[in-house]
Protein backbone atom coordinates (compact mmCIF):
# COMPACT_ATOMS: atom_id res chain seq x y z
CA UNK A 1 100.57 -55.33 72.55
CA UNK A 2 101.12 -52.88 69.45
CA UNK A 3 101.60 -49.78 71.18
CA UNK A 4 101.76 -48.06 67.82
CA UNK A 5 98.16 -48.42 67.26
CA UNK A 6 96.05 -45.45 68.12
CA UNK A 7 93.63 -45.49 70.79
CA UNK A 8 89.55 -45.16 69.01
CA UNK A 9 89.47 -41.61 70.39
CA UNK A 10 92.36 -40.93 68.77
CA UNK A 11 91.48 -42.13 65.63
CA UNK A 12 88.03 -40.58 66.41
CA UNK A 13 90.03 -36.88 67.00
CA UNK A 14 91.74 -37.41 63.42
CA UNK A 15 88.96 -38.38 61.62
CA UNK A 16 87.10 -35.42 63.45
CA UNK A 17 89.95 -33.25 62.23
CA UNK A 18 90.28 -34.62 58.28
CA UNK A 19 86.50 -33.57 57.96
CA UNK A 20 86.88 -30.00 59.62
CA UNK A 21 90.09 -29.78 57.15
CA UNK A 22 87.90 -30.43 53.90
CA UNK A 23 84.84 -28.52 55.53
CA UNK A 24 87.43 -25.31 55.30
CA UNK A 25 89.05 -26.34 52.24
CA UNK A 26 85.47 -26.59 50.75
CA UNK A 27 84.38 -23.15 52.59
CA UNK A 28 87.55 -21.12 51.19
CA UNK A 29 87.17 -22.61 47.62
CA UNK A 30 83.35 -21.31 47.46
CA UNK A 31 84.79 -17.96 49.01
CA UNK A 32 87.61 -17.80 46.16
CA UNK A 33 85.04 -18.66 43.33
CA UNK A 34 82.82 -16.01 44.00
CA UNK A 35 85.66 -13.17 45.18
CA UNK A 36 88.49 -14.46 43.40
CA UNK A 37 87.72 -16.81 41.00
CA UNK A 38 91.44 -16.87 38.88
CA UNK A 39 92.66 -17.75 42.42
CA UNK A 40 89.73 -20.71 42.65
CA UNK A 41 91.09 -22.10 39.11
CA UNK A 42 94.25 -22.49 39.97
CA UNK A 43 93.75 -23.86 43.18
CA UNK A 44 91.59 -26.38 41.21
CA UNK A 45 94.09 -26.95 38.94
CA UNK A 46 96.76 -27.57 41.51
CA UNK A 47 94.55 -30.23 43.43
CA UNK A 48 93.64 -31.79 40.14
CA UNK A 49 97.56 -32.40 39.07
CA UNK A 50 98.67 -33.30 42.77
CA UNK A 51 96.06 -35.89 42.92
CA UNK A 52 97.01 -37.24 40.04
CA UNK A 53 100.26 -37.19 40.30
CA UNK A 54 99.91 -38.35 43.76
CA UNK A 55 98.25 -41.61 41.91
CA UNK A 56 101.67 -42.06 40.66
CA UNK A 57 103.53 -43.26 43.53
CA UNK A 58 100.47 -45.61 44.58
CA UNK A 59 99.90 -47.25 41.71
CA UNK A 60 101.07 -45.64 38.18
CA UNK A 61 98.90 -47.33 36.15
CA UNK A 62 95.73 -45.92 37.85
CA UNK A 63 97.30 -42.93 37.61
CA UNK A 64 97.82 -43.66 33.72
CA UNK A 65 94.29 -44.43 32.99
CA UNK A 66 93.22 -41.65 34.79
CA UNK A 67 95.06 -39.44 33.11
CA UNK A 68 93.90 -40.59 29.86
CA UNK A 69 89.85 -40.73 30.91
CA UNK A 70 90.22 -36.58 32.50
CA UNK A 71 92.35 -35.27 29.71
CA UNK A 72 89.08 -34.06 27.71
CA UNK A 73 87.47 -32.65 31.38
CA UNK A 74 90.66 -30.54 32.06
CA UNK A 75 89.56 -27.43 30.21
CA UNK A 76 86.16 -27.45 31.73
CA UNK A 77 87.12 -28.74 35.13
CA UNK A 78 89.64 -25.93 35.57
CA UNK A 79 92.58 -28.49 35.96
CA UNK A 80 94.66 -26.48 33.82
CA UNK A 81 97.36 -24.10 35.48
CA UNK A 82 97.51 -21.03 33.78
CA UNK A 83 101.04 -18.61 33.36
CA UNK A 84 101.93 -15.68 33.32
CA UNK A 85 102.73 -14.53 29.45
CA UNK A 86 105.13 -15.68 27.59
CA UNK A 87 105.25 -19.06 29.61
CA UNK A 88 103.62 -22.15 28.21
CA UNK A 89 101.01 -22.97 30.86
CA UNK A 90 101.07 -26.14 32.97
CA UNK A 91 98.55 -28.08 31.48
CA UNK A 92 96.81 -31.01 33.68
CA UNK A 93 97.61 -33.07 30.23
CA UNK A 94 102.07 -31.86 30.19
CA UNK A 95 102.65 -32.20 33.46
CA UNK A 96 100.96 -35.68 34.93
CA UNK A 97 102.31 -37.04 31.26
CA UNK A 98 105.71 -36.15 31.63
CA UNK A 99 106.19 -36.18 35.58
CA UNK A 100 104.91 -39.71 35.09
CA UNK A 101 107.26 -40.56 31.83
CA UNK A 102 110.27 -39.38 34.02
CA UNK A 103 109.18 -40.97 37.13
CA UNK A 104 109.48 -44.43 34.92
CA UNK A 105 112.58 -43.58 33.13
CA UNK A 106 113.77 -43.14 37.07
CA UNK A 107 112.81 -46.33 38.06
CA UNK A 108 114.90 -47.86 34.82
CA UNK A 109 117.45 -46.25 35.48
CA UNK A 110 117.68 -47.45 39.25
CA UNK A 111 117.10 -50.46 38.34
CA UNK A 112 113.76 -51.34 39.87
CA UNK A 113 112.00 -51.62 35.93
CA UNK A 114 113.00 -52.96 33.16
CA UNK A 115 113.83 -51.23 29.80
CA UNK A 116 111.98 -52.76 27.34
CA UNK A 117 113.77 -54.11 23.96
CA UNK A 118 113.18 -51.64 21.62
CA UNK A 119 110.85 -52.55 18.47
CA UNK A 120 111.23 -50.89 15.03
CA UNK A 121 108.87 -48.69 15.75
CA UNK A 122 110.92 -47.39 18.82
CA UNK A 123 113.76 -47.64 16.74
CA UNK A 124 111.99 -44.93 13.80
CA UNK A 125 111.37 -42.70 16.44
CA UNK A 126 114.50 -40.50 16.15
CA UNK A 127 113.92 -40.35 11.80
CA UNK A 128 110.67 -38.24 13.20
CA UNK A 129 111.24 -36.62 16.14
CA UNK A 130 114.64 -34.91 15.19
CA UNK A 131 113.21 -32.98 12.02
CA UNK A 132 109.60 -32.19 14.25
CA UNK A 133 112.27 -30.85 16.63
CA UNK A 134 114.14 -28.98 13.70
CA UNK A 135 111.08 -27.76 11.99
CA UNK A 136 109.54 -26.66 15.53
CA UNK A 137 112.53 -24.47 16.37
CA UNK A 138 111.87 -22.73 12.95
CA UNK A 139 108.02 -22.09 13.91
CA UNK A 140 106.31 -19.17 12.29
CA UNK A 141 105.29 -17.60 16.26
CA UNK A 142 109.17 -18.46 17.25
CA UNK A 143 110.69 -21.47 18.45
CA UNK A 144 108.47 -21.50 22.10
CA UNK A 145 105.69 -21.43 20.11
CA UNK A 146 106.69 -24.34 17.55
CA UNK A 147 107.78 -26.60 20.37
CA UNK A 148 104.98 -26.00 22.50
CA UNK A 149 102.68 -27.03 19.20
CA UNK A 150 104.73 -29.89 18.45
CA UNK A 151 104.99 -31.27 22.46
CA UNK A 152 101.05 -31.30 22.52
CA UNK A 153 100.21 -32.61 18.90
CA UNK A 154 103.20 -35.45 18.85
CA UNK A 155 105.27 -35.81 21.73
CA UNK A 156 103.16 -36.00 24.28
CA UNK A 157 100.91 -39.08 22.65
CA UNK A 158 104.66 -40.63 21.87
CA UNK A 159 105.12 -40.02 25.58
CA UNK A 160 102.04 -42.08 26.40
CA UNK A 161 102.95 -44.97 23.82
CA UNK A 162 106.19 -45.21 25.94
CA UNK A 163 104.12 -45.17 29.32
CA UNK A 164 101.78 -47.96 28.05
CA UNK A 165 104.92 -50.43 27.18
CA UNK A 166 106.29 -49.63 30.39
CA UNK A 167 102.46 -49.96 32.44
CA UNK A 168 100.58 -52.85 30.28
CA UNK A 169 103.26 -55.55 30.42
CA UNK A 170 100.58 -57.99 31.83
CA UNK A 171 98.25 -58.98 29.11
CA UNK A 172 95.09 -59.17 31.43
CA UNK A 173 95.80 -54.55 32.43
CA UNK A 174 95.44 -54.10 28.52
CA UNK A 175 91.18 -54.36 28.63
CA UNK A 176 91.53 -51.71 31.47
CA UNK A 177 93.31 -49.58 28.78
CA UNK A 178 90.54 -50.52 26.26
CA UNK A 179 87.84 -50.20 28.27
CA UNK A 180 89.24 -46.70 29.45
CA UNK A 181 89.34 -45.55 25.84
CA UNK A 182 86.27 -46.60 24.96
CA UNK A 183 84.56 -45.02 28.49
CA UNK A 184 86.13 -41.92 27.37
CA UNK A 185 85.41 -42.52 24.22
CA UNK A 186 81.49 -42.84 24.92
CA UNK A 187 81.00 -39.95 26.97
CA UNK A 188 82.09 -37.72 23.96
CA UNK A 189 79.83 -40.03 21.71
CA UNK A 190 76.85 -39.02 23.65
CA UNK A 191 77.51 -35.43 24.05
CA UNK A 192 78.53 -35.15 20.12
CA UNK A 193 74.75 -36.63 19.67
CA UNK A 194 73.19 -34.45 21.48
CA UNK A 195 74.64 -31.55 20.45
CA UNK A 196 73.89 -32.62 17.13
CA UNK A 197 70.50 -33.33 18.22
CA UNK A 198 69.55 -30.25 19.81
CA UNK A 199 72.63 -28.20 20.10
CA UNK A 200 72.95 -27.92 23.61
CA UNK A 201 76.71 -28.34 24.09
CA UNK A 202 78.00 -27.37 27.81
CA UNK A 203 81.30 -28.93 26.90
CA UNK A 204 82.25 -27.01 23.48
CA UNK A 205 85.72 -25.29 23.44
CA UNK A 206 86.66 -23.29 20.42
CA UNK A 207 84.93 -20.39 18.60
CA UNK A 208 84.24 -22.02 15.24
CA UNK A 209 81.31 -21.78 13.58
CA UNK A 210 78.27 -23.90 14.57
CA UNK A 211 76.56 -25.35 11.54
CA UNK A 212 77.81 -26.83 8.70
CA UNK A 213 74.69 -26.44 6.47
CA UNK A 214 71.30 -25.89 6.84
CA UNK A 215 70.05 -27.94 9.98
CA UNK A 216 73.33 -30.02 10.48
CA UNK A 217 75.44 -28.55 13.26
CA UNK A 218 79.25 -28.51 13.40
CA UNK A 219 79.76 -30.52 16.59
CA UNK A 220 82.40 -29.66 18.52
CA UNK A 221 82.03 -30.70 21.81
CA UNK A 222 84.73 -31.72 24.23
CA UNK A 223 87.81 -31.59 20.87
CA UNK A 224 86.74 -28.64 19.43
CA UNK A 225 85.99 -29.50 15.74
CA UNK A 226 84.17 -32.74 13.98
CA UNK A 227 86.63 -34.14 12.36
CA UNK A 228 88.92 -34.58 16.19
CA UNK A 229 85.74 -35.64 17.55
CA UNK A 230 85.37 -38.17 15.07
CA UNK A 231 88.75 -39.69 14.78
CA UNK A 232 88.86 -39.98 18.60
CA UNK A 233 85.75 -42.32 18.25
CA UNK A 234 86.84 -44.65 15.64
CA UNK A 235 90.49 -45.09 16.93
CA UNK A 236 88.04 -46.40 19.97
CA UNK A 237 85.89 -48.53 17.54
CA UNK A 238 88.62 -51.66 17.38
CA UNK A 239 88.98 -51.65 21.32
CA UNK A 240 85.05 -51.88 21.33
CA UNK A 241 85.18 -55.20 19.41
CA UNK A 242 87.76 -56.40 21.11
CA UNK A 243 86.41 -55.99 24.78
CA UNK A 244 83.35 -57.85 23.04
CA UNK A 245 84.94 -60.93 21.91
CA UNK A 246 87.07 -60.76 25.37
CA UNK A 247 83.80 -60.91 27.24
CA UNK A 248 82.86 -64.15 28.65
CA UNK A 249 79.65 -62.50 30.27
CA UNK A 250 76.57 -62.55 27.67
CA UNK A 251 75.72 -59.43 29.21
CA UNK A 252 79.05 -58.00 28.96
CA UNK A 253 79.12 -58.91 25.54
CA UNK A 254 75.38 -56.96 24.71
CA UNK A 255 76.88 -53.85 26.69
CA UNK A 256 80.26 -53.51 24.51
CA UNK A 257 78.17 -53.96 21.34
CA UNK A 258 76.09 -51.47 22.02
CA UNK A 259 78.99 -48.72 23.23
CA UNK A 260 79.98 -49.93 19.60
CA UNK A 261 76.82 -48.95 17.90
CA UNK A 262 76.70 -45.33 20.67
CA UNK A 263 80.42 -44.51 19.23
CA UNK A 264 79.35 -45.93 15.18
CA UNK A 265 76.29 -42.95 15.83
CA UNK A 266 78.43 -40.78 17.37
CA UNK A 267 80.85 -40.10 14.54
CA UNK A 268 77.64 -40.13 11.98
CA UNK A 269 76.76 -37.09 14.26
CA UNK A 270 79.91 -35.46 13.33
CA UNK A 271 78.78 -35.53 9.68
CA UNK A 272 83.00 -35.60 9.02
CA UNK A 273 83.54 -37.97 6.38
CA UNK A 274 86.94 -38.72 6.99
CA UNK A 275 85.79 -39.97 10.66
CA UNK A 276 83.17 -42.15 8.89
CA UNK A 277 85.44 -43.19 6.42
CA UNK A 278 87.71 -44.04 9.87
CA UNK A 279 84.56 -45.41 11.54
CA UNK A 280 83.47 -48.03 8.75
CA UNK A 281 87.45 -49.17 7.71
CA UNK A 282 89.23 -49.82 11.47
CA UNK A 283 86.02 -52.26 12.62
CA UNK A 284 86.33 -53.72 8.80
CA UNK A 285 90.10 -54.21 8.73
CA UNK A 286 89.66 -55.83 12.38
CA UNK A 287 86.65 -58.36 10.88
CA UNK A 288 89.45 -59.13 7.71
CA UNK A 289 91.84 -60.51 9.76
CA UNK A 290 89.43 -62.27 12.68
CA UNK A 291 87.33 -63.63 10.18
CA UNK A 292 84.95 -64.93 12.16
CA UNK A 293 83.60 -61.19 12.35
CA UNK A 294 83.70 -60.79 8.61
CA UNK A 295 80.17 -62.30 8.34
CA UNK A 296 78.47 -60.25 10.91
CA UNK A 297 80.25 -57.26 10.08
CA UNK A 298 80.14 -57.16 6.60
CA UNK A 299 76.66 -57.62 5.70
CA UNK A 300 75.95 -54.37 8.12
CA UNK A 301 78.39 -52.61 5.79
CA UNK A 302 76.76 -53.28 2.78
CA UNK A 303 72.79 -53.01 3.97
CA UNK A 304 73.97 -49.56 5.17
CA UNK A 305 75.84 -48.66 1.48
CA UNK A 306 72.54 -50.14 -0.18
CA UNK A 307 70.43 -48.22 2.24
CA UNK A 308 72.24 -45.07 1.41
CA UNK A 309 72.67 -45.88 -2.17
CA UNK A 310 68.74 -46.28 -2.76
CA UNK A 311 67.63 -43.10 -0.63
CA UNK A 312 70.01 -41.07 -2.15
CA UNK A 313 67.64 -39.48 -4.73
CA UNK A 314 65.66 -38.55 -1.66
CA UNK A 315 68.46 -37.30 0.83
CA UNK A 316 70.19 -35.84 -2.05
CA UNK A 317 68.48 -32.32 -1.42
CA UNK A 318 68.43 -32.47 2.29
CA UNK A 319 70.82 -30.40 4.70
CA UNK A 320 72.40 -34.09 5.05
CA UNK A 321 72.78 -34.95 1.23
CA UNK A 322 74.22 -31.60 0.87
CA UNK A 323 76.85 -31.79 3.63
CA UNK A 324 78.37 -35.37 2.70
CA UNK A 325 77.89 -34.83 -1.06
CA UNK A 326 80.07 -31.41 -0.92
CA UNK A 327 82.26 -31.01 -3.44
CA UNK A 328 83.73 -27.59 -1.69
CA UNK A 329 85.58 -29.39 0.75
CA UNK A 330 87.73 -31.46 -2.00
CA UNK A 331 88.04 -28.55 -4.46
CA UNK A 332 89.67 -26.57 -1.43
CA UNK A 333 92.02 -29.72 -0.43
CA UNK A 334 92.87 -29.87 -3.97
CA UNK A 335 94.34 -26.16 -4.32
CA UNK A 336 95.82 -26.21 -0.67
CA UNK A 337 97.65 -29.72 -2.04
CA UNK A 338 99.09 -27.62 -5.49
CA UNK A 339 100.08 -24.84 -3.30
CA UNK A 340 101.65 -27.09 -0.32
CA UNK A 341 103.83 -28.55 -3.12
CA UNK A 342 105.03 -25.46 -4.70
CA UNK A 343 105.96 -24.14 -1.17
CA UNK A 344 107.56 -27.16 -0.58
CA UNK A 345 110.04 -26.94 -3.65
CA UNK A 346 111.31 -23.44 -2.10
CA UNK A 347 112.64 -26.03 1.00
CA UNK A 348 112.48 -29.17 -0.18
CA UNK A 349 114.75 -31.96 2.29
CA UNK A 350 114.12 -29.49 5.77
CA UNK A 351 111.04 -27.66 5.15
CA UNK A 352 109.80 -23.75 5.58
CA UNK A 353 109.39 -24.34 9.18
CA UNK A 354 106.74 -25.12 11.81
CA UNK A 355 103.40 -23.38 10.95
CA UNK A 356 104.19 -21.33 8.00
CA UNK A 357 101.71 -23.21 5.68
CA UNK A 358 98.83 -20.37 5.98
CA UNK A 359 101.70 -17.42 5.68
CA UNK A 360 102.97 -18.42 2.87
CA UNK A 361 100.40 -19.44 1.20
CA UNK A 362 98.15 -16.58 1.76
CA UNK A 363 101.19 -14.52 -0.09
CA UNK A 364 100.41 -16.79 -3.23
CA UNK A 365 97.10 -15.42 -2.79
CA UNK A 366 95.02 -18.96 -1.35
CA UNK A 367 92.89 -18.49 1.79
CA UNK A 368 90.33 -20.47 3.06
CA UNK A 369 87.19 -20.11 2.06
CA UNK A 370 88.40 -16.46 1.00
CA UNK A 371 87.79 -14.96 4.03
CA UNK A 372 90.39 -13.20 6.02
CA UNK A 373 92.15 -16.05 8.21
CA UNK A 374 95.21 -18.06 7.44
CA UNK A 375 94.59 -21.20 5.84
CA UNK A 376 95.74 -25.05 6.57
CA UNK A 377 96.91 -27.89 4.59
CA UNK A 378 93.67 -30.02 5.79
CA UNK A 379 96.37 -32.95 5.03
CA UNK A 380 98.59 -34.19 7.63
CA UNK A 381 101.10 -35.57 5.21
CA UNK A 382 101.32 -32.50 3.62
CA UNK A 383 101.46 -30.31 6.66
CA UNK A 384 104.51 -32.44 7.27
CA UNK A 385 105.92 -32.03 4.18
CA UNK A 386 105.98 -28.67 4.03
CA UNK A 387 106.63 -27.79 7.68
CA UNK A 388 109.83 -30.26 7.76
CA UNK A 389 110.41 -31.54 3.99
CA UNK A 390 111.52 -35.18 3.00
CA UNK A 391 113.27 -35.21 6.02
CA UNK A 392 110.22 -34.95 8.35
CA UNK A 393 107.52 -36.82 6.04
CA UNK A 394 109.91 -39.71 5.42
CA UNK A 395 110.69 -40.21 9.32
CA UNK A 396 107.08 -40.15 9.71
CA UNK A 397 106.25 -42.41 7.19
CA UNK A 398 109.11 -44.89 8.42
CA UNK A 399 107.70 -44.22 11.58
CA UNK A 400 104.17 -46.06 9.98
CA UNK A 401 106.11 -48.46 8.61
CA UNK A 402 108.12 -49.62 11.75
CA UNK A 403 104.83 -49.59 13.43
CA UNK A 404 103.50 -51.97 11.36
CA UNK A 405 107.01 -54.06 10.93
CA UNK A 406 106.05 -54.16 14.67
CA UNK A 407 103.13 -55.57 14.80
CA UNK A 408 103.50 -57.77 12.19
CA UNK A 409 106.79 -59.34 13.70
CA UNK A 410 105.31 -60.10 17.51
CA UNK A 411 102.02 -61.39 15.84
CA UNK A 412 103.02 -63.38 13.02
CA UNK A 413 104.96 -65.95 15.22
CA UNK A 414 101.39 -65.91 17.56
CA UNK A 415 99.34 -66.23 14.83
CA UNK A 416 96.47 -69.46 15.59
CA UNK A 417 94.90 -71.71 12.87
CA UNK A 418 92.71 -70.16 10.27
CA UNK A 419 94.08 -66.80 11.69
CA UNK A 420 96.38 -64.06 10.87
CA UNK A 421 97.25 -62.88 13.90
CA UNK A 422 96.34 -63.23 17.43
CA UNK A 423 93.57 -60.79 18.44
CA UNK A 424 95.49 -58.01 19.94
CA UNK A 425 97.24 -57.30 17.17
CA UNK A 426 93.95 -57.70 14.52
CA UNK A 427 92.68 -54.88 17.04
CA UNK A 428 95.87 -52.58 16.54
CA UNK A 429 95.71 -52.84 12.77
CA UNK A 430 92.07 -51.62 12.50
CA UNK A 431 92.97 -48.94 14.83
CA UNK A 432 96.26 -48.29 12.34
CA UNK A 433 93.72 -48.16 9.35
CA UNK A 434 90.96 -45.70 11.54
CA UNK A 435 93.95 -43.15 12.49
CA UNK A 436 96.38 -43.10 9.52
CA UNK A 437 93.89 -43.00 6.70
CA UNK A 438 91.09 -39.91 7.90
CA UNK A 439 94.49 -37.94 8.94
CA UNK A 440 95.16 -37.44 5.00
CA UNK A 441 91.95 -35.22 5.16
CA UNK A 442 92.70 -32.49 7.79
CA UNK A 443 95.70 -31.75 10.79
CA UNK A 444 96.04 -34.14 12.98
CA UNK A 445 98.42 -31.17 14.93
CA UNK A 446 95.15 -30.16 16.50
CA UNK A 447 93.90 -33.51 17.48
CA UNK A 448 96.03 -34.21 20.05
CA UNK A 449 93.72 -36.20 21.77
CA UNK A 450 92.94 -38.94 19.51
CA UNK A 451 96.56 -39.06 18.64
CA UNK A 452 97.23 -39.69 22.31
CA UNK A 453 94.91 -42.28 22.75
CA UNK A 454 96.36 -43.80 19.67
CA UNK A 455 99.75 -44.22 20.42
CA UNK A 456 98.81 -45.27 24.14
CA UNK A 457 96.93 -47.99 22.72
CA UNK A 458 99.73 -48.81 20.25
CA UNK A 459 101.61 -49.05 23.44
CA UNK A 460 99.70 -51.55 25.30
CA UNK A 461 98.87 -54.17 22.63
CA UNK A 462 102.51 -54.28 21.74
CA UNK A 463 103.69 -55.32 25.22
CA UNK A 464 100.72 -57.20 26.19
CA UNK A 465 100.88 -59.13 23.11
CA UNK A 466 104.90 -59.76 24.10
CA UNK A 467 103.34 -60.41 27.52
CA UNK A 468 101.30 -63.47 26.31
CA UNK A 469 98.33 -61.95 24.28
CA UNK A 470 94.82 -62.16 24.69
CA UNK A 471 93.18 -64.80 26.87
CA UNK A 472 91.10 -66.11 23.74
CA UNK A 473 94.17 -66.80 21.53
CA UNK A 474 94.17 -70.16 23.54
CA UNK A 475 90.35 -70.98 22.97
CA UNK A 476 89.03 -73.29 21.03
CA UNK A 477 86.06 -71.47 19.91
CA UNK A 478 87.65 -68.48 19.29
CA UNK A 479 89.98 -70.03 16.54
CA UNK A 480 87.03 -72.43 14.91
């Protein structure tokens, strides 16, 4: 007889007593939102990180896709844990991230994981983050400042590449990764077309200005500016294919296509044309190199060019002719790149320093748009280059290059017949072509988000590609 066991009244008393617990919890958290509602958010915020991080010990890659899925809910849920001033706050996004990077450099270093061998891309890491570091601790609002800008825009998403080799070493947890991208991925989708739609936005952050031109609105839901919005979405176009060719379901199949076609609409809402130009070349790169995609894909590509092409005339003097045929967009990327490169010369192997683009160059008289704010490079190269010089621009762009030394060194050896490479790794080189290209048109410092889920996916196709790959590698139809 277990003797351990508890008796059914017992059990009956504890359950009795969990629900009165959460019946008060629930009563004093409706009595601190309406008396003391700072005290509400942070007890929000604290449950919010502690069940997260909670997640951790269970099972850390639930707790990793979890993560990744809430990150864009955490300003409106209230699962961010404000400080005092002066002290960077503990954001839902720093703290499960790094508690959970530590807690799996802890388990390598006692022994119960293994330390994966590093790639080229791992091995480019230092060429980057040592002059981000350098150039941070120069930062124009002080060296808190600088690193807490540089932690959110770039560490943290290397942090998550790091926690995705370590997590998807099994090739069948990468579609859980892909298919929490492009969940997360959708539900901004939808919101950026309604708010485009109607202009009902519940989940806008930011105080930027809501229409571009005439009718066309400035979404900004969920990332706070188009152009985020719209890279997040086509860095999850490539994982949309891919869950579509994975699927063995019909059904599946139809569902995946059309997230594909919710996401394609969703960055033609942003009316950003570097996230279209994102949105069209990541799904075409991925149909180069499968092939077998190339005829489905491409003759969308070029109905929709022909489509556009003949219209024009008729579009050209609409609200949307005049937004994606604006030349005042280019003209201003063109002065801010003449007067990046002369503030560059006055520093050019370490940079000015972390956010002293707009300073500086309001003192050679160039603002943005003319009106009284500081301006930005709109260019994330040359952001780079004038925050942190050659050195920082050339460890980013060796960075790039390991990345895709990487990926071209564990798929050409898996590569099938009549293929490049196996379909993992045709996935992660659309997804390099959607990020690295749209970045040369605006910051990608303030799109932390789509950088994260970037890198994270970078993260998982690497080691589930090491891990064996993608279950259709092996089939026969597949590689016809």
């Amino acid at each position: 007889m277990d003797t351990l066991a508890p008796s059914r009244k017992t059990a009956a008393l504890l359950n009795a007593l969990a629900v009165l617990m959460g019946v008060i919890g629930a009563m004093g958290l409706a009595w601190a939102a309406l008396y003391r509602p700072e005290f509400a958010d942070q007890i929000i915020a604290l449950s919010a990180i502690s069940f997260t991080l909670a997640l951790i010990y269970f099972d850390p890659l639930l707790a990793f896709l979890v993560w990744l899925f809430f990150i864009p809910f955490a300003p409106f849920g209230r699962f961010d844990l404000h400080m005092p001033e002066g002290i960077p706050d503990l954001s839902y996004t720093r703290v499960v991230g790094s508690v959970l990077a530590v807690y799996l450099f802890a388990q390598i270093a006692l022994g119960r994981r293994k330390l994966l061998t590093p790639t080229f891309f791992d091995l480019a890491l230092p060429f980057f983050v040592i002059p981000l570091l350098w150039s941070a601790m120069r930062g124009y609002l002080g060296w808190l400042w600088g690193l807490q800008s540089t932690f959110d825009a770039f560490l943290i998403p290397l942090l998550a590449y790091f926690i995705a080799r370590q997590l998807i070493t099994q090739p069948e947890n990468f579609p859980k990764l892909a298919k929490t991208a492009v969940g997360i991925a959708l539900v901004i989708a939808v919101a950026a077309i309604i708010e485009q739609a109607t202009g009902f936005a519940p989940f806008r952050i930011g105080t930027t200005t809501r229409i571009y031109t005439g009718d066309i609105r400035k979404v900004a839901s969920f990332l706070g500016n188009p152009a985020y919005v719209g890279l997040a979405l086509a860095v999850a176009t490539p994982p949309a294919i891919m869950l579509a060719i994975e699927s063995k379901h019909h059904l599946h199949k139809a569902g995946y296509l059309l997230a594909l076609v919710v996401l394609e609409i969703g960055i033609l809402s942003t009316f950003n044309r570097s996230a279209i130009l994102g949105g069209t070349l990541g799904p075409l790169t991925f149909s180069i190199l499968n092939r077998r995609l190339l005829k489905y894909v491409l003759p969308v590509i070029l109905a929709i060019v022909l489509a556009v092409g003949l219209s024009w005339s008729a579009l050209e003097n609409t609200s949307i002719g005049r937004r994606l045929g604006s030349e005042s967009p280019i003209d201003y990327r063109l002065e801010a790149m003449q007067t990046g490169l002369e503030i560059h010369k006055s520093a050019p192997y370490w940079g000015v320093g972390w956010g002293w683009f707009g300073r500086l160059a309001a003192g050679k008289g160039f603002r943005e748009n003319g009106v009284n704010v500081l301006s930005t490079t709109h260019n994330s190269y040359l952001n780079l280059l004038v925050s942190g010089g050659y050195a920082l621009l050339g460890g980013y762009l060796l960075m790039i290059l390991g990345l895709g030394a990487t990926l071209i060194l564990i798929g050409w050896p898996r590569r099938k017949a009549r293929r490049f490479f196996p379909l993992y790794i045709q996935m992660a080189f659309g997804n390099l072509v959607a990020y690295f290209i749209p970045i040369a048109f605006f910051d990608n410092t303030f799109s932390g988000y789509a950088n994260l889920l970037f890198f994270a996916l970078m993260g998982g196709v690497i080691s589930a590609t090491l891990g064996g790959g993608s279950h259709t590698d092996s089939s026969s139809e597949f590689v016809k």
